[in-house]
Structure formats: C-alpha cells, structure tokens
N, C-alpha and C. Protein backbone atom coordinates (compact mmCIF):
# COMPACT_ATOMS: atom_id res chain seq x y z
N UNK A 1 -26.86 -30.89 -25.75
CA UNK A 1 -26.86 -29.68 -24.96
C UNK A 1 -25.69 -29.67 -23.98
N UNK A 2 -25.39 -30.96 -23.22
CA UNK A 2 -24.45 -30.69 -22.54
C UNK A 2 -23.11 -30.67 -23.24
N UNK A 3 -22.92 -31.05 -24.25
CA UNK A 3 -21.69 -30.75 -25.03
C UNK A 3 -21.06 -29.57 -25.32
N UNK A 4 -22.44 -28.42 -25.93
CA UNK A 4 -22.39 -27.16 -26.05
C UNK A 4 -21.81 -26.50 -24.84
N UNK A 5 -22.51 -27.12 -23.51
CA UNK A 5 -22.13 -26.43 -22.20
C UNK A 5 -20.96 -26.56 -21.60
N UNK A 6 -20.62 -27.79 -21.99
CA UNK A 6 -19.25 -28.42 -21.16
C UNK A 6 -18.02 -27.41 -22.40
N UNK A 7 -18.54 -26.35 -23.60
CA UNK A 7 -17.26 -25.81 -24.57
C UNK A 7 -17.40 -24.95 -23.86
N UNK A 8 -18.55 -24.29 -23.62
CA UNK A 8 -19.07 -23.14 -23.35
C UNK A 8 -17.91 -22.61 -22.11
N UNK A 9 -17.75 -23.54 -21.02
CA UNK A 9 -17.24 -23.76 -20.00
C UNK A 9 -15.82 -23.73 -20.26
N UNK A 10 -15.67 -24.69 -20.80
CA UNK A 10 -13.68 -24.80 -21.02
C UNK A 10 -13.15 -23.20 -21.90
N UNK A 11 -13.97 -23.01 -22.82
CA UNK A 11 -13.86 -21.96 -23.62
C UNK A 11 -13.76 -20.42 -22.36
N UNK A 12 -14.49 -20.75 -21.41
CA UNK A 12 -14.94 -19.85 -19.91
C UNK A 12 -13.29 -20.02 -19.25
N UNK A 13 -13.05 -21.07 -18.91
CA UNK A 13 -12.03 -21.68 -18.30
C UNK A 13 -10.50 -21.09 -18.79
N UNK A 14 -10.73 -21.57 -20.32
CA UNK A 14 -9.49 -21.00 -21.32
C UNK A 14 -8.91 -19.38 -20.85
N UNK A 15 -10.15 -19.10 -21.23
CA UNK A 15 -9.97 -17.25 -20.88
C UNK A 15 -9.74 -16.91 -19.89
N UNK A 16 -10.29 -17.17 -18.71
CA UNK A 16 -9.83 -16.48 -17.42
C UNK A 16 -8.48 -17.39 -17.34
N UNK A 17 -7.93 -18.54 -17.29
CA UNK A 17 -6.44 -18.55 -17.81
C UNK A 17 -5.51 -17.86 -17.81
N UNK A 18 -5.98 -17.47 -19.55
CA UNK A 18 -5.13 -16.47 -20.31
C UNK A 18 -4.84 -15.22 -19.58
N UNK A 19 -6.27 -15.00 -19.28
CA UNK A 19 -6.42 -13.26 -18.39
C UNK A 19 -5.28 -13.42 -17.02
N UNK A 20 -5.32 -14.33 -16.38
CA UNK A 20 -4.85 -14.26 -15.13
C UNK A 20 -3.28 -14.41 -15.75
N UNK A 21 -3.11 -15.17 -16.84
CA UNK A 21 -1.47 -14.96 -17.43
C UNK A 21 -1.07 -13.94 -17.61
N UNK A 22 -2.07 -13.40 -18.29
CA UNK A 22 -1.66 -12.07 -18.93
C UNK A 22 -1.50 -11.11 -18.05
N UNK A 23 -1.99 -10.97 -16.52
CA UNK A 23 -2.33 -10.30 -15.55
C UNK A 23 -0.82 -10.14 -14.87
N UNK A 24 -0.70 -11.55 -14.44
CA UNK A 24 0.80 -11.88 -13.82
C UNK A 24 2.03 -11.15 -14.99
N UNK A 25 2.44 -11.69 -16.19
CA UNK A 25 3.40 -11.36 -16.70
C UNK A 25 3.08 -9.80 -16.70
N UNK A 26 2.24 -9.10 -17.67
CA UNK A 26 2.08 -7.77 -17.15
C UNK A 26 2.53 -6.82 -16.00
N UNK A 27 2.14 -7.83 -14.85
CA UNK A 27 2.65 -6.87 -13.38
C UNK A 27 4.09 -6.93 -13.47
N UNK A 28 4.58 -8.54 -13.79
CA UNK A 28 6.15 -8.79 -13.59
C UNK A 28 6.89 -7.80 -14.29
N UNK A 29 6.31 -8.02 -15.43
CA UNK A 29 7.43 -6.24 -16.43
C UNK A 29 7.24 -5.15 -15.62
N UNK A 30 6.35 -4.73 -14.78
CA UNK A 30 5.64 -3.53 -14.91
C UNK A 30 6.68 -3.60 -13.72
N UNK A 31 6.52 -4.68 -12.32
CA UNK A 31 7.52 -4.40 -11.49
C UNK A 31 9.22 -4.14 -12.02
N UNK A 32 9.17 -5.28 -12.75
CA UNK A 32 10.80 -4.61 -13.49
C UNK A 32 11.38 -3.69 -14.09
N UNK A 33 10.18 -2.71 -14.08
CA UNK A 33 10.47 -0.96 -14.58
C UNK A 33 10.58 -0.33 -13.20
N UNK A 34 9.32 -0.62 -12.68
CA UNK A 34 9.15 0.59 -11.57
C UNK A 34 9.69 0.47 -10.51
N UNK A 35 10.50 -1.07 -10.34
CA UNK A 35 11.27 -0.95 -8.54
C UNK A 35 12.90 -0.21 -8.96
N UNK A 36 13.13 -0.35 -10.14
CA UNK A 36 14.47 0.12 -10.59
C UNK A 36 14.02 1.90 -10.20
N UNK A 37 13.36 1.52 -11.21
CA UNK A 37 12.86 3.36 -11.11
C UNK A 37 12.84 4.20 -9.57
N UNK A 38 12.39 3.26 -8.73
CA UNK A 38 12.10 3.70 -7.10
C UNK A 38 13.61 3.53 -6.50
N UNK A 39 14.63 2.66 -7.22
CA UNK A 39 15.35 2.59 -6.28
C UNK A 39 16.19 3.46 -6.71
N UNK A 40 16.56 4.20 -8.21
CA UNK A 40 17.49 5.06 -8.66
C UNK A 40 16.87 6.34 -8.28
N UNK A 41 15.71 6.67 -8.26
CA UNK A 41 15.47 7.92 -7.82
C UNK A 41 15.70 8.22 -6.37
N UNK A 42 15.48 6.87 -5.23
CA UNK A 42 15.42 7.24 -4.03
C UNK A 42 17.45 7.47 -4.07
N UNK A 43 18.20 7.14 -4.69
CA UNK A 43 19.43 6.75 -4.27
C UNK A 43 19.91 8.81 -5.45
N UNK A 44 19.21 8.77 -5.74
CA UNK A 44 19.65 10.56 -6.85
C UNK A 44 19.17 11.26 -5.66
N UNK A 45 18.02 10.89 -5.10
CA UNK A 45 17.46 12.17 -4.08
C UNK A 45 19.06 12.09 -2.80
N UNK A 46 18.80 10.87 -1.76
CA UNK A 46 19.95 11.10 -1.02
C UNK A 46 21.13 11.78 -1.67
N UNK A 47 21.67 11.51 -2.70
CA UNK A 47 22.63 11.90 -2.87
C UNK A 47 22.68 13.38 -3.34
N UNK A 48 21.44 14.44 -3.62
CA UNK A 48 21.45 15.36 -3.39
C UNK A 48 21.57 15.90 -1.94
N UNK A 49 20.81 14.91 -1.10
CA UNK A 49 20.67 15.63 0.03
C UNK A 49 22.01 15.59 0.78
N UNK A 50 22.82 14.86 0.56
CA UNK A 50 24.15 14.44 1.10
C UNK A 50 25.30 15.63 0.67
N UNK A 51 24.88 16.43 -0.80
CA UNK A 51 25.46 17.21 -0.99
C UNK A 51 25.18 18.76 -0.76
N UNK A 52 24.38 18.91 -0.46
CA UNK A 52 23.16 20.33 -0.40
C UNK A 52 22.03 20.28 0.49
N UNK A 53 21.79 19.27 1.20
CA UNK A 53 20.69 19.19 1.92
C UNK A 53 19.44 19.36 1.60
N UNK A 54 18.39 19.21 2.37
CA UNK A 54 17.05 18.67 1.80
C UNK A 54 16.76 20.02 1.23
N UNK A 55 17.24 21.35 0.89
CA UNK A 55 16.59 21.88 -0.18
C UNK A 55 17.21 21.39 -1.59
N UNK A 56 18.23 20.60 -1.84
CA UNK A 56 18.62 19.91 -3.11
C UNK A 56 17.52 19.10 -3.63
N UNK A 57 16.85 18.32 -2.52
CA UNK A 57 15.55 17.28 -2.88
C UNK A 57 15.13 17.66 -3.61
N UNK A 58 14.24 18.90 -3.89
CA UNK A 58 13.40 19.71 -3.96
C UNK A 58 13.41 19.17 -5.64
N UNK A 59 14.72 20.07 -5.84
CA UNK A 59 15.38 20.12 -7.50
C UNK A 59 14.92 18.26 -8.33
N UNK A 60 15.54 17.55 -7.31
CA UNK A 60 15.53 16.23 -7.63
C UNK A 60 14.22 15.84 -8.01
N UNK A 61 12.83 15.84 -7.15
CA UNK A 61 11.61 15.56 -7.12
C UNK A 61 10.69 16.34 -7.96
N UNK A 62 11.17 17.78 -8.75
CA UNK A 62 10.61 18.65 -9.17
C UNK A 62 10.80 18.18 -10.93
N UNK A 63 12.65 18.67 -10.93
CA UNK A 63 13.01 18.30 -12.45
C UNK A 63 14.04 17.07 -12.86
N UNK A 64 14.45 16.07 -11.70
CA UNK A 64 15.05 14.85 -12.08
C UNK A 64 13.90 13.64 -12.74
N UNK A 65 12.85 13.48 -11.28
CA UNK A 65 12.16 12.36 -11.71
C UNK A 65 11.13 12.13 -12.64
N UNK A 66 10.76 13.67 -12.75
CA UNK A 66 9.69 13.82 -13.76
C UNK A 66 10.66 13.48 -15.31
N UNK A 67 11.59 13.83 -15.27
CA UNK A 67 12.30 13.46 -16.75
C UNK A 67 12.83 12.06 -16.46
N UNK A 68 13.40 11.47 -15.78
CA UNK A 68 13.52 9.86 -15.58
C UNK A 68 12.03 9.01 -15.54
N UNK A 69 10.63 9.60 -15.49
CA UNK A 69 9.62 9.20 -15.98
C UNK A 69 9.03 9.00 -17.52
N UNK A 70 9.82 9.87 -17.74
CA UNK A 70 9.36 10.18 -19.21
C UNK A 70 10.55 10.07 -20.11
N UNK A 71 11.83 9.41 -19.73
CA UNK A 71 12.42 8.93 -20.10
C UNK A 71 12.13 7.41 -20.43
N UNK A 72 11.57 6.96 -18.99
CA UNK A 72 11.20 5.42 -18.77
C UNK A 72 10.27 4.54 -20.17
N UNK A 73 9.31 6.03 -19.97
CA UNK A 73 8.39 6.03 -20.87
C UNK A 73 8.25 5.63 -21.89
N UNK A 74 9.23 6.48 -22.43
CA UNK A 74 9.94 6.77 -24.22
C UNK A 74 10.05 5.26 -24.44
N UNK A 75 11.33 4.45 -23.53
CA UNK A 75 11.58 3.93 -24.11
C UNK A 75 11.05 2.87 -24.00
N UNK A 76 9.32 2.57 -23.03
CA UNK A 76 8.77 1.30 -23.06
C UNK A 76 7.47 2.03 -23.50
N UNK A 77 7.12 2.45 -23.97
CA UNK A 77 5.50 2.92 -24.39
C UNK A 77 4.89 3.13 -24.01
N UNK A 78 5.17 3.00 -22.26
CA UNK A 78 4.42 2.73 -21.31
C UNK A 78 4.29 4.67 -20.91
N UNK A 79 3.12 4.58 -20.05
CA UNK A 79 2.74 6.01 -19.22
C UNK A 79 3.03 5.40 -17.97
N UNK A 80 4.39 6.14 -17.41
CA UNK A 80 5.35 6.08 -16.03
C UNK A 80 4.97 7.41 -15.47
N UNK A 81 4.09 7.46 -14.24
CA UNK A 81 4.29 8.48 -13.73
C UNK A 81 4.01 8.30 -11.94
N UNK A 82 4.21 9.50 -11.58
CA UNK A 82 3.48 9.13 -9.63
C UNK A 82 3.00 10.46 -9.67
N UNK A 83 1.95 9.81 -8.42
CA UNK A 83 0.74 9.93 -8.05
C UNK A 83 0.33 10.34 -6.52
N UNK A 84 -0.62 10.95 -6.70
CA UNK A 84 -0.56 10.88 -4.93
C UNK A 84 -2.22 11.69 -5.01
N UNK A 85 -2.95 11.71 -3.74
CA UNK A 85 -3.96 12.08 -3.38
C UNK A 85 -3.60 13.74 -3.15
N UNK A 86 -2.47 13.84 -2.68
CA UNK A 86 -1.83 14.92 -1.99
C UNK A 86 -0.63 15.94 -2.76
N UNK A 87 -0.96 16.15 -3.86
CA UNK A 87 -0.08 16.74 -4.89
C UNK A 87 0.76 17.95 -4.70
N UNK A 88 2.15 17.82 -5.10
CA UNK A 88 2.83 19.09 -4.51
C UNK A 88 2.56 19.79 -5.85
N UNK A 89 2.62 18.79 -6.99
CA UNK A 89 2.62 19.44 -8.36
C UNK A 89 1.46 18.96 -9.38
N UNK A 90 0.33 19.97 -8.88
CA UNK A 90 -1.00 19.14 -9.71
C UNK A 90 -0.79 18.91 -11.24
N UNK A 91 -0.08 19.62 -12.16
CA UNK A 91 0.04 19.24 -13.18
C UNK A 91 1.13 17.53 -13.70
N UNK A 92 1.77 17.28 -12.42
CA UNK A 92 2.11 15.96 -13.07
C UNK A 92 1.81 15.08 -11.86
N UNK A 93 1.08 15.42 -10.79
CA UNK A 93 0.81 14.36 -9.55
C UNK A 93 -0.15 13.77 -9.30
N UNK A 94 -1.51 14.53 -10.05
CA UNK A 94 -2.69 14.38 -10.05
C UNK A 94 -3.17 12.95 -10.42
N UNK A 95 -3.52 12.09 -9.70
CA UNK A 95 -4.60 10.97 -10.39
C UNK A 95 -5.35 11.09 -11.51
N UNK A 96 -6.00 9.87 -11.85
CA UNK A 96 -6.77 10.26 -12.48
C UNK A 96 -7.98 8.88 -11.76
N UNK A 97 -9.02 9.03 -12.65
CA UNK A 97 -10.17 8.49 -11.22
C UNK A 97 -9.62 6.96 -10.85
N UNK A 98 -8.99 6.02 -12.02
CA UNK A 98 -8.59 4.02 -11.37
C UNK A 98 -7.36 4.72 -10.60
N UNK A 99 -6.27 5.71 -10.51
CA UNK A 99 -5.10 6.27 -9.66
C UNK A 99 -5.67 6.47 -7.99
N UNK A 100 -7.00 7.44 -8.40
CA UNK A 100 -7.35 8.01 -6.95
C UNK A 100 -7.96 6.40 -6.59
N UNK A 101 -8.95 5.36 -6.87
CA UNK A 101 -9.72 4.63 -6.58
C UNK A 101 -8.59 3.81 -5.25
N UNK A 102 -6.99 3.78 -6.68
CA UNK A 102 -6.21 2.85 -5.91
C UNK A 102 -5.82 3.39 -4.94
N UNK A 103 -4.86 4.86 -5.22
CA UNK A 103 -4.97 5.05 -3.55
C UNK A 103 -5.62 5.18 -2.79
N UNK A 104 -7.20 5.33 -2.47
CA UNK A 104 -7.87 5.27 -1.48
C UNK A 104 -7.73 3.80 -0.99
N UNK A 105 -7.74 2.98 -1.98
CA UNK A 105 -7.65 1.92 -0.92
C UNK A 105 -6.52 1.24 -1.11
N UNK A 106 -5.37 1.69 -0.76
CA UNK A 106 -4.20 1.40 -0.28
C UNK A 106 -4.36 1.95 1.02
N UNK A 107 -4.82 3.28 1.47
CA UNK A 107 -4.81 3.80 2.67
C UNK A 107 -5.89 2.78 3.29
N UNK A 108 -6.81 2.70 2.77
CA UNK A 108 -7.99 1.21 3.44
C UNK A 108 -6.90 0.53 4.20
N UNK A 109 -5.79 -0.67 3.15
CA UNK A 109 -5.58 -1.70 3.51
C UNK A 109 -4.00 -1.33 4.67
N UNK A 110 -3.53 -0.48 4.46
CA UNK A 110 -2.65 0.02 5.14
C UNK A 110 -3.30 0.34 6.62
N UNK A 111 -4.10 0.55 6.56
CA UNK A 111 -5.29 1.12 8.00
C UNK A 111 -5.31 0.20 8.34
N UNK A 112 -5.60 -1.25 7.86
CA UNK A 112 -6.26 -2.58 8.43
C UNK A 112 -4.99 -3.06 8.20
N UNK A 113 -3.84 -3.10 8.21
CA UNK A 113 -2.55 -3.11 8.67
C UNK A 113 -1.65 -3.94 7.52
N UNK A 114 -1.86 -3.98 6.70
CA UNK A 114 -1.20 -3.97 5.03
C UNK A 114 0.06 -3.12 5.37
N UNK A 115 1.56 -4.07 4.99
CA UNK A 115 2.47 -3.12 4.92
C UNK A 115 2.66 -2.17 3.36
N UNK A 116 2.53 -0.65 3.81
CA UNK A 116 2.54 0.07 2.86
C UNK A 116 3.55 -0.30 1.56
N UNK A 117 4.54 -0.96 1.86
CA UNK A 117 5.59 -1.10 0.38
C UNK A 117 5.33 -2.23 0.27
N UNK A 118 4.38 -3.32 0.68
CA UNK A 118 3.88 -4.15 -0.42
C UNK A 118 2.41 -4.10 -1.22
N UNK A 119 2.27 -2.50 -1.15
CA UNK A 119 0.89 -2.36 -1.91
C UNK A 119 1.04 -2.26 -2.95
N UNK A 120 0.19 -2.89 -3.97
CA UNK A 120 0.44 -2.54 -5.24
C UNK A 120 -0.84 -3.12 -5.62
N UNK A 121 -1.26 -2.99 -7.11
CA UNK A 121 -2.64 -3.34 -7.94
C UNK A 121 -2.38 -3.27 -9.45
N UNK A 122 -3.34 -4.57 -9.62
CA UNK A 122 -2.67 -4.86 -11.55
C UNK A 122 -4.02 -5.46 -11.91
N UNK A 123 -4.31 -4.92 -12.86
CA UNK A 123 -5.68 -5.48 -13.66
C UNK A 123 -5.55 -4.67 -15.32
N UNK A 124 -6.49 -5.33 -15.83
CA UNK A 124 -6.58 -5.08 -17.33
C UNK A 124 -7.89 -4.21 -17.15
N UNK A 125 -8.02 -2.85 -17.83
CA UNK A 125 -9.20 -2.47 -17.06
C UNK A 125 -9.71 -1.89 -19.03
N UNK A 126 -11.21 -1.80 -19.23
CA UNK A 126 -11.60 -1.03 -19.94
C UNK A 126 -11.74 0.14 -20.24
N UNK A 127 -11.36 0.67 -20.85
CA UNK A 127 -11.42 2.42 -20.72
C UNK A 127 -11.86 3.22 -22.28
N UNK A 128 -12.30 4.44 -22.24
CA UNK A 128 -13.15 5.02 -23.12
C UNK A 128 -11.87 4.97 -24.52
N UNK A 129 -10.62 5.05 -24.21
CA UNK A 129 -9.80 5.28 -25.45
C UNK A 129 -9.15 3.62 -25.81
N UNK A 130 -9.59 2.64 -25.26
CA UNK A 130 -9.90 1.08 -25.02
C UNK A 130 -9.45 0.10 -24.20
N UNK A 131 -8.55 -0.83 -24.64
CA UNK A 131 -8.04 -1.59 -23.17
C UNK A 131 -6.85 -1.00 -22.95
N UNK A 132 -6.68 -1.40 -21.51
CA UNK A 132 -5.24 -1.29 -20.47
C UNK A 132 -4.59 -1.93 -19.51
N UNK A 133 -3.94 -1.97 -19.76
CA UNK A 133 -3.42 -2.32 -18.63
C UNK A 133 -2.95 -1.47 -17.15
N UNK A 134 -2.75 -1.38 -16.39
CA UNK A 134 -3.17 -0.60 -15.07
C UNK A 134 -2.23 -1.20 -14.09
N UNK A 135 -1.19 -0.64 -13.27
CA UNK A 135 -0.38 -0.95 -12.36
C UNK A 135 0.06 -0.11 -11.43
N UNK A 136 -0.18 0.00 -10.19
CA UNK A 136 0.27 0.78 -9.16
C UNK A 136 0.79 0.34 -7.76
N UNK A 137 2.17 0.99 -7.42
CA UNK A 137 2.35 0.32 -6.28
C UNK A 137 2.77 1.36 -5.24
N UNK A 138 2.30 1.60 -4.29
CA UNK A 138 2.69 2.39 -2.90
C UNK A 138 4.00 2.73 -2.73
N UNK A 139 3.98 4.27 -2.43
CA UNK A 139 5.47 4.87 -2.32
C UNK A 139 5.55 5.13 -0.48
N UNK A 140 5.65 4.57 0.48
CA UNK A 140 6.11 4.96 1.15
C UNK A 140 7.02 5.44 1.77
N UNK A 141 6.29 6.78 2.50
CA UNK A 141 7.45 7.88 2.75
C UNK A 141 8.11 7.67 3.97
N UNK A 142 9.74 7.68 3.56
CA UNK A 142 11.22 7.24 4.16
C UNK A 142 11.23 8.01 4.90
N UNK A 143 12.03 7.78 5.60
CA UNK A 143 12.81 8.94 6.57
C UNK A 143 13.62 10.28 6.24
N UNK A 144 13.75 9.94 5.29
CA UNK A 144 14.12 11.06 4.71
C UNK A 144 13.93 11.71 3.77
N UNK A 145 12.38 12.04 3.82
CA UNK A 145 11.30 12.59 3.34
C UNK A 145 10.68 13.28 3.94
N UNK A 146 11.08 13.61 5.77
CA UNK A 146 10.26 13.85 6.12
C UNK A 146 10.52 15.31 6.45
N UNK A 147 11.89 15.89 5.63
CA UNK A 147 12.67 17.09 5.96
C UNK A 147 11.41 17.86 4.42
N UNK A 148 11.14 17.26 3.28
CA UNK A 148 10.01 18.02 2.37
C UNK A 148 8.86 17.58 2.60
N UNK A 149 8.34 16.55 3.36
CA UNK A 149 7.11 16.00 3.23
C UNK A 149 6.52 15.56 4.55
N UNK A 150 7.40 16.07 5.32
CA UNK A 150 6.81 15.78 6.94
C UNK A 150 5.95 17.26 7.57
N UNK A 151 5.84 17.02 8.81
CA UNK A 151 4.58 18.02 9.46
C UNK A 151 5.57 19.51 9.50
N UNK A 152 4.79 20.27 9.81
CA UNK A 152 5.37 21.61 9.62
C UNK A 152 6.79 21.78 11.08
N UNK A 153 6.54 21.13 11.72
CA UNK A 153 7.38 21.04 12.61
C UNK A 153 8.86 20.36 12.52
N UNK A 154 9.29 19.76 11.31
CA UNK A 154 9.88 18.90 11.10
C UNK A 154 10.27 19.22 9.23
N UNK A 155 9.96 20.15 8.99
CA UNK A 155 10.38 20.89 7.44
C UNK A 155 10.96 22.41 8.49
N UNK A 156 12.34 22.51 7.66
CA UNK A 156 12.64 23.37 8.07
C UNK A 156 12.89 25.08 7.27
N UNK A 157 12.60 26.17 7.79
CA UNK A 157 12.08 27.40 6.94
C UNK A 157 12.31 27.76 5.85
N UNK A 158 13.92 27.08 5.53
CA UNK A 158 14.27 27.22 4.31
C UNK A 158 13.57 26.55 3.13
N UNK A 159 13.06 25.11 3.88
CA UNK A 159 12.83 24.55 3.37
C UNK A 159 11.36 24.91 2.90
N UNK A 160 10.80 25.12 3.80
CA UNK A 160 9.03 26.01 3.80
C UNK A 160 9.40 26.92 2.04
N UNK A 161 10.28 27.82 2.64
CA UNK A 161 10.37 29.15 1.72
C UNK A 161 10.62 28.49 -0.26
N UNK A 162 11.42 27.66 0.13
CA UNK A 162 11.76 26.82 -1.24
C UNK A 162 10.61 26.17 -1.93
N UNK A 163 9.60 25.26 -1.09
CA UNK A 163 9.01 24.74 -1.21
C UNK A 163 7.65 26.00 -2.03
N UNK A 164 7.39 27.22 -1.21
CA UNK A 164 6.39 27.59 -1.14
C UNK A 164 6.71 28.81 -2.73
N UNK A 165 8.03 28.59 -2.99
CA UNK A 165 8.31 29.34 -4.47
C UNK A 165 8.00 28.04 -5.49
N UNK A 166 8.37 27.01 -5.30
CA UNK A 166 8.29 26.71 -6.42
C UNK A 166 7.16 25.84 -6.58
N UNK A 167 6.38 25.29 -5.45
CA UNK A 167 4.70 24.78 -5.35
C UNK A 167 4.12 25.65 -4.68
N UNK A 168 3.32 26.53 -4.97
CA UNK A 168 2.44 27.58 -4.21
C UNK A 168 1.29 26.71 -4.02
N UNK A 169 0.72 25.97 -4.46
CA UNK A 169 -0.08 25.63 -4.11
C UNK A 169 -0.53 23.60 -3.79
N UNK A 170 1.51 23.67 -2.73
CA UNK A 170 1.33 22.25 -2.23
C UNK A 170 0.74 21.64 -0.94
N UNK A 171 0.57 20.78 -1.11
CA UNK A 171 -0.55 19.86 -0.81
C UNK A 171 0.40 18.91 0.20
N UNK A 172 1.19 18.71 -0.25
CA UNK A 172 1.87 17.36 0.45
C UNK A 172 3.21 17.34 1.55
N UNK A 173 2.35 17.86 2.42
CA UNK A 173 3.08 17.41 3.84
C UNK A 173 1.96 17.47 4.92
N UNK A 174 2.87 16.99 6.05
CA UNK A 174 1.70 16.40 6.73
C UNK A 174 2.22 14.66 7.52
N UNK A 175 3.01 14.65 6.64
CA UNK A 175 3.28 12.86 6.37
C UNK A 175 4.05 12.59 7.43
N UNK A 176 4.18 10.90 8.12
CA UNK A 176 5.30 10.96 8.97
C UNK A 176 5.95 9.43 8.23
N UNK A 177 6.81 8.93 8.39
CA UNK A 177 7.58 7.45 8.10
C UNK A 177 6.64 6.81 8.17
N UNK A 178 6.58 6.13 6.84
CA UNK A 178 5.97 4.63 6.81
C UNK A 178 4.16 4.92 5.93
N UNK A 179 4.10 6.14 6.22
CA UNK A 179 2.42 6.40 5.45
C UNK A 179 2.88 6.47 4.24
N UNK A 180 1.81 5.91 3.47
CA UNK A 180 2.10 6.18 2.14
C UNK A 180 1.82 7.77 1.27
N UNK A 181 2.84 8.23 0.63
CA UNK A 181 3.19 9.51 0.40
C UNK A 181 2.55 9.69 -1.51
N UNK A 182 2.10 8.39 -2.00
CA UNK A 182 1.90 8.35 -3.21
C UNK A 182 1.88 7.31 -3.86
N UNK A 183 2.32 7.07 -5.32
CA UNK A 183 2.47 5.59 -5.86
C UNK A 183 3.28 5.84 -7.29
N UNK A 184 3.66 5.47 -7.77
CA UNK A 184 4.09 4.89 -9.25
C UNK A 184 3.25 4.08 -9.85
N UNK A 185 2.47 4.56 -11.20
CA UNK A 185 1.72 4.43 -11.90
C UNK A 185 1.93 3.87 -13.35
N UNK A 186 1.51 2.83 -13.97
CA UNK A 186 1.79 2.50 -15.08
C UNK A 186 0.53 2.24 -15.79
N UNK A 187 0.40 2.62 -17.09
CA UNK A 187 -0.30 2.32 -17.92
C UNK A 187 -0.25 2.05 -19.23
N UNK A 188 -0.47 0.98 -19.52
CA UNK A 188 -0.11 0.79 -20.89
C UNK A 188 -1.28 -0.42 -22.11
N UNK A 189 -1.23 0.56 -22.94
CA UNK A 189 -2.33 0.36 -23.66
C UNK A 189 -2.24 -1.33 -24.23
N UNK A 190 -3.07 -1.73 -24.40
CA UNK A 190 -2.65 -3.04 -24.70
C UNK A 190 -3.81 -3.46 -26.62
C-alpha cells in the first residue's frame, strides 16, 4: 500500500512540476509579445501626439493598435487584445468574465499598494471550448494619457468633441497617472 502511495505522490509531484513549467515558460513568451507590443504602441501614440496632438492619439488607439493586435495575433495564434473595465470601444475592449475577474483584482492589489506596471496574471485555466492558457498584465495610464483619458478637466474640447464622434458611448476617462487604465490580454489555446 505504501508503494502505491509513495507513486501516487511522485506521479502528484511530477505534475504540478510540469504545470508550474509550463506556467513560467508560457508567461515568458507571453511577456515577450506583449512588452514589445506596449512599448511600440506607447512610442506610435507619442509620436502622433508630437505631430498633431492628442487628437492624433485618438486615430492611433482607435485604428493603429487594434490592427498591431491582430497582426500580433496572426502571426502567433495567440488572441492579443486590451481590455479594460472602462471601455471606450465595447466592441474590442470589453472583457470577458477571467479579463474582468483579473482586473478587479489588479485594482484590489494596486489599492493595497501593488505597483500597477508590475501587475500581471498567468494560469492555465479550463474553459467550455477547452484548455488555455490566460495572461494579463496592467496598462498603466502615463502621463500622457491623460489629455484622452484623464478627468474632464484635463481633456481638452476638441478633444471631448473627437472623442464623443467617434465613441459615443465612452466609458474611459476619469483616470489620473499611475491608475491602471486597462491590460493586455493573451490567450492561447493550448
């Protein structure tokens, strides 16, 4: 009997192992897509804004990153997208329920004083269309974010008016430096 128990065990042992391998390398790719991704988009947005000012953003955040997502995509299999509680564009910003779970508690651990750009979350999770893999990490909003995504006092009319043609029904401002504004999302079927 104890023979059976002592496989039973290593066989126990083996797997969570593997899982926690598989957990780590997983995140490591997943970071080696998505910090590139965060840092070429944040460096396309300035450089609109440098040329046109923060109503150029607009263009950038609307029809650059959504196609550099789904570019990303294409060419890793992966589902690249961001996320936020607070959607300017519900058809590509929207969570879905492990998206919303994570950002709620990113805002948890950020509250209890977690720096927002080292949040992130990686697990293999079960799901109805089967396994996944699952990766998200906190977008906190820059400083210079806060000309589309800051309090109404601090977006300026043009910017209101731009904003309010091409998201009628946004959600996301409000924000000041350093809160988290959303996340970058990966999923990939495994």
């Amino acid at each position: 009997m104890n023979k059976k128990l002592a496989l039973f065990a290593s066989l126990i042992l083996m797997t969570s192992t593997s899982y926690a391998e598989d957990i780590s390398k997983y995140q490591d790719e997943s970071r080696a897509v998505a910090m590139p991704f965060l840092k070429q988009l944040g460096a396309v947005n300035q450089k609109a804004v440098s040329e046109g000012g923060p109503e150029s953003a607009i263009k950038v955040c609307k029809d650059i990153a959504p196609q550099m997502s789904s570019d990303i995509s294409r060419q890793t299999g992966w589902k690249l997208t961001r996320v936020t509680l607070k959607t300017r564009n519900p058809l590509l910003g929207t969570p879905d329920a492990w998206e919303q779970k994570a950002l709620q508690e990113f805002d948890i651990r950020a509250a209890k004083g977690e720096k927002p750009e080292t949040l992130e979350i990686a697990e293999i999770v079960q799901e109805p269309a089967g396994k996944s893999f699952r990766f998200i990490k906190a977008i906190p909003l820059q400083a210079g974010c806060v000309a589309c995504h800051g309090t109404a006092e601090q977006i300026s009319d043009n910017v209101k008016v731009r904003l309010h043609e091409e998201y009628p029904h946004d959600k996301a401002t409000g924000y000041s430096v350093g809160q988290i504004r959303g996340a970058v999302s990966i999923k990939r079927t495994l």
